[in-house]
Protein backbone atom coordinates (compact mmCIF):
# COMPACT_ATOMS: atom_id res chain seq x y z
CA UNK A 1 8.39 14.29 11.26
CA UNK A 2 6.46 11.95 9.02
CA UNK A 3 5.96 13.01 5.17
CA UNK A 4 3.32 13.42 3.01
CA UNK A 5 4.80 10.98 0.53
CA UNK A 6 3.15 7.84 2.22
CA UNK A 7 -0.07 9.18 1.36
CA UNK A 8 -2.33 6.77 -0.94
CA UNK A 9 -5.77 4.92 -2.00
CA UNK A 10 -5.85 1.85 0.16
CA UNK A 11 -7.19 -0.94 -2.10
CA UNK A 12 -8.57 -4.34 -1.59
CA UNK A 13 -5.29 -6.23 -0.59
CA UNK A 14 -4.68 -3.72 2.28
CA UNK A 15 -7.82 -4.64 4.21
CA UNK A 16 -6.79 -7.62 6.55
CA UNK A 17 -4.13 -4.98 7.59
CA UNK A 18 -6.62 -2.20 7.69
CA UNK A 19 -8.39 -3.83 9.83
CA UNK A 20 -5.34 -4.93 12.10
CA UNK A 21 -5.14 -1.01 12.35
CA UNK A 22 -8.13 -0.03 13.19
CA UNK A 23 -8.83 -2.44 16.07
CA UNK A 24 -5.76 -2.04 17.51
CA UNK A 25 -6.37 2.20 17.62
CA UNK A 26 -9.57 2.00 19.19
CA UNK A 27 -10.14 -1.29 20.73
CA UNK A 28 -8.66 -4.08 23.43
CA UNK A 29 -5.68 -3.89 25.55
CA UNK A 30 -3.20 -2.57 22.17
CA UNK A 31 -5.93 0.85 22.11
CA UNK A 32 -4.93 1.79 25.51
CA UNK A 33 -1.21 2.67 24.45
CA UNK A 34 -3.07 5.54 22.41
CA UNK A 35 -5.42 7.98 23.51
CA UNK A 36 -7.79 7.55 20.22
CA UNK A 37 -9.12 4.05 22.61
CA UNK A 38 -12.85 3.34 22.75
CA UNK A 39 -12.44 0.75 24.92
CA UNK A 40 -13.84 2.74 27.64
CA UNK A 41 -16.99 3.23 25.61
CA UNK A 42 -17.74 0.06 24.46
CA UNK A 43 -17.04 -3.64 25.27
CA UNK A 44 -15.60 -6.15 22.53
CA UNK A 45 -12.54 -6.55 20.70
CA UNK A 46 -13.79 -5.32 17.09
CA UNK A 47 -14.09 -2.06 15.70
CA UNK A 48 -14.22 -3.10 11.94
CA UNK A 49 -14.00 -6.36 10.08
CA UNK A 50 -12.87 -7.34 7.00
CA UNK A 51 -16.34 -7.28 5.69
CA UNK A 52 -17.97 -4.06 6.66
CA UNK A 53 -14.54 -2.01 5.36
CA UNK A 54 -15.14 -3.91 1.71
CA UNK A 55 -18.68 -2.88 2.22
CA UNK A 56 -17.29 0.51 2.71
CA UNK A 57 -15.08 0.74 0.38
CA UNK A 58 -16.99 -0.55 -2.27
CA UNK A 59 -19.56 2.32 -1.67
CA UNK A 60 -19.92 4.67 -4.38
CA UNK A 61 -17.88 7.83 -4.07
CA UNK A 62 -15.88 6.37 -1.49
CA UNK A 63 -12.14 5.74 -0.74
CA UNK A 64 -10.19 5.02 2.08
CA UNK A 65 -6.72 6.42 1.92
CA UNK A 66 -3.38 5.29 3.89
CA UNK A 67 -0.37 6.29 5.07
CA UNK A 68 2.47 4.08 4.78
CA UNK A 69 6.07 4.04 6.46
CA UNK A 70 9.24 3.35 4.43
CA UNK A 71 8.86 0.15 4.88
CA UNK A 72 5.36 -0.69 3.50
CA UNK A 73 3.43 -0.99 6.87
CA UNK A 74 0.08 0.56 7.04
CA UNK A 75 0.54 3.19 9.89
CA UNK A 76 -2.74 5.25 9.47
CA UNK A 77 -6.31 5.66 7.66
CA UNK A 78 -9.36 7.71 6.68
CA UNK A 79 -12.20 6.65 5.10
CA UNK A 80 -13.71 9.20 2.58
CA UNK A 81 -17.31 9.50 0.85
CA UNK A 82 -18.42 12.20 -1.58
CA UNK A 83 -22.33 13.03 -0.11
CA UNK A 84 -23.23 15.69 -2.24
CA UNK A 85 -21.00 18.96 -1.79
CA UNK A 86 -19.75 17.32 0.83
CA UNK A 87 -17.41 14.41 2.04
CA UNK A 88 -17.87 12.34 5.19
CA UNK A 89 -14.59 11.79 6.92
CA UNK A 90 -14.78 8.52 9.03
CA UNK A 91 -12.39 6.08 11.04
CA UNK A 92 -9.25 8.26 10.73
CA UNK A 93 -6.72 5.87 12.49
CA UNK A 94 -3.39 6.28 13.37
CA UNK A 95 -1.36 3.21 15.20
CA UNK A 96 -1.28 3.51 19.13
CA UNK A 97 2.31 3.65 19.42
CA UNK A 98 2.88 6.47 16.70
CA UNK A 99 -0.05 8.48 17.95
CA UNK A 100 1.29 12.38 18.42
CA UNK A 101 3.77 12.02 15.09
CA UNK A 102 1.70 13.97 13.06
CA UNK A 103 0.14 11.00 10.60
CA UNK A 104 -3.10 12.63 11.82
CA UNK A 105 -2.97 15.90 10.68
CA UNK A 106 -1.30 14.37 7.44
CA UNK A 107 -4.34 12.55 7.03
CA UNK A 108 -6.46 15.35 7.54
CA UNK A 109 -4.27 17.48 5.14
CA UNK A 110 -5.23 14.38 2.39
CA UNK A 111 -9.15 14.45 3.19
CA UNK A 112 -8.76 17.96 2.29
CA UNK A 113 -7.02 17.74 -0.54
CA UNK A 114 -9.37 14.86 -1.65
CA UNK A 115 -12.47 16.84 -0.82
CA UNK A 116 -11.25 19.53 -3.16
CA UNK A 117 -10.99 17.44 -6.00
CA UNK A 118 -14.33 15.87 -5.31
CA UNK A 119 -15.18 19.54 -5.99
CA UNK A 120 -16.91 19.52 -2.33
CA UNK A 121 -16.84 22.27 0.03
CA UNK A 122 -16.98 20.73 3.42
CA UNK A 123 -15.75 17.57 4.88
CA UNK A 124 -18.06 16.53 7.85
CA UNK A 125 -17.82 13.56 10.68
CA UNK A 126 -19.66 12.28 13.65
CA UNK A 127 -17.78 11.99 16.87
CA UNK A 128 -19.23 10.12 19.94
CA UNK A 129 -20.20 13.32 22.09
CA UNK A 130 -18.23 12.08 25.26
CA UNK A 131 -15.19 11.79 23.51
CA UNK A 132 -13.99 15.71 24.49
CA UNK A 133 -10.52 15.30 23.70
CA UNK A 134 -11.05 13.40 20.26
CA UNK A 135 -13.63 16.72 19.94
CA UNK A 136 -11.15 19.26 20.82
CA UNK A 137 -8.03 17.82 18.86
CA UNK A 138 -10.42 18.32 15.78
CA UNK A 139 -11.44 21.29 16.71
CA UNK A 140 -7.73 22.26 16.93
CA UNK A 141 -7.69 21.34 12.53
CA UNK A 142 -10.64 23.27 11.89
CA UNK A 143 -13.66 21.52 12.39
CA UNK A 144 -16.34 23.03 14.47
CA UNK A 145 -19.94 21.57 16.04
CA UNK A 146 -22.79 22.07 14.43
CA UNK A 147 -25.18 21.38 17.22
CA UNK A 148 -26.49 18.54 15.41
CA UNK A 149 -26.51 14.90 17.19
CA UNK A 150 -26.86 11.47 15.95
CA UNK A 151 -28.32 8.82 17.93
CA UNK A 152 -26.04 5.53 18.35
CA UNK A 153 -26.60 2.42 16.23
CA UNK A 154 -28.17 -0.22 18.10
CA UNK A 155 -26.42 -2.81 16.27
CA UNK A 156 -23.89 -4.45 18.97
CA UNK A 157 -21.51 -5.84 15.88
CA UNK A 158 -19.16 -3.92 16.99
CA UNK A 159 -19.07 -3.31 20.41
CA UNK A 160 -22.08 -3.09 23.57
CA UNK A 161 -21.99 0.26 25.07
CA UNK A 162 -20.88 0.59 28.54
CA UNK A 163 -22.98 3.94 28.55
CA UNK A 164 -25.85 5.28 26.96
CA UNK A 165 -24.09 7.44 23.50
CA UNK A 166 -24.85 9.62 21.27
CA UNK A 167 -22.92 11.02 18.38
CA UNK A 168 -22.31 14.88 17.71
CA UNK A 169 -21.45 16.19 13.93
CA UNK A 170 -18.40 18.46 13.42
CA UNK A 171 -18.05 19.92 10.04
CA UNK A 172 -15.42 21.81 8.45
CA UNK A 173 -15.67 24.20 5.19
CA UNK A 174 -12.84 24.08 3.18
CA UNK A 175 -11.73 26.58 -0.09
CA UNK A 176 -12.10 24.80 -3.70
C-alpha cells in the first residue's frame, strides 16, 4: 500500500512530466492498460499540453497536487480550484499500470484535506456521463450526482468525439 507521504504541490518544473501522466492515463494505446482510458470517447493522442496545465495552474486559487514514488517519479495528480465555498476537483490521474494501488483514493484523501483548508465545504467535478464506472468508483468516495449536466466543449484541442457527450456534476460535502 502506497503512503500518504508522496503527497505535494506540483510546481512548474513538474509539468512536461505532468503531462506525460496525464496522456498516458486517459489517452492512446498506454490508456488502455488502465481503465481511467478515454480513448474510447474521443480520438487523438492529447489530453493536456504543457500549455493549458500552466494555464491551469497559474489560475487563481488553484493547485495541482502530486503523488510521488520513492524514487521521484510522478505517479498521480489532481488539479484543485477554490470557486467560492467550494473546490473543483479535475484531472485526477493515476499511471495505467499502478491503477487499483490506492494513489486514487490518496489523492482524494488530499483534495479533501486541501478543500478544508481552503475553508470550503464541498469539492465538486464533472464526469463525462457515459463514463459509469469512473461515476460509480466516485460514488464509492463519497461523491453523489446532482442531476446537473454540462454540455461538452466544442473545442477539438484535445480530442474529436467519437459520440455525441455530455458531462454530469458529482459533488461531495465535506466537514470543516
Amino acid at each position: 500500500m502506497t503512503n500518504v507521504t508522496g503527497i505535494s504541490a506540483a510546481s512548474l518544473t513538474d509539468i512536461p512530466e505532468l503531462v506525460k501522466l496525464v496522456n498516458s492515463a486517459y489517452r492512446g494505446e498506454a490508456s488502455t492498460k488502465g481503465w481511467t482510458t478515454e480513448a474510447h470517447l474521443l480520438e487523438g493522442e492529447l489530453r493536456t499540453d504543457e500549455n493549458s496545465l500552466k494555464e491551469m495552474m497559474a489560475k487563481p486559487g488553484a493547485a495541482m497536487l502530486k503523488y510521488c514514488n520513492e524514487k521521484g517519479d510522478i505517479n498521480g495528480c489532481v488539479y484543485l480550484k477554490n470557486e467560492g465555498n467550494k473546490i473543483y476537483l479535475g484531472m485526477l490521474t493515476v499511471s495505467p499500470e499502478l491503477q487499483g494501488a490506492g494513489i486514487g483514493k490518496i489523492l482524494l484523501s488530499a483534495a479533501d484535506d486541501y478543500a478544508r483548508k481552503q475553508n470550503c465545504n464541498a469539492i465538486f467535478m464533472t464526469v463525462i456521463s457515459v463514463r459509469h464506472e469512473l461515476i460509480a468508483w466516485y460514488e464509492r468516495h463519497g461523491y453523489k450526482l446532482t442531476g446537473e449536466k454540462r454540455p461538452f466543449p466544442t473545442d477539438t484541442k484535445f480530442g474529436v468525439p467519437t459520440r455525441p457527450l455530455e458531462f454530469v456534476v458529482l459533488e461531495k460535502n465535506i466537514s470543516l
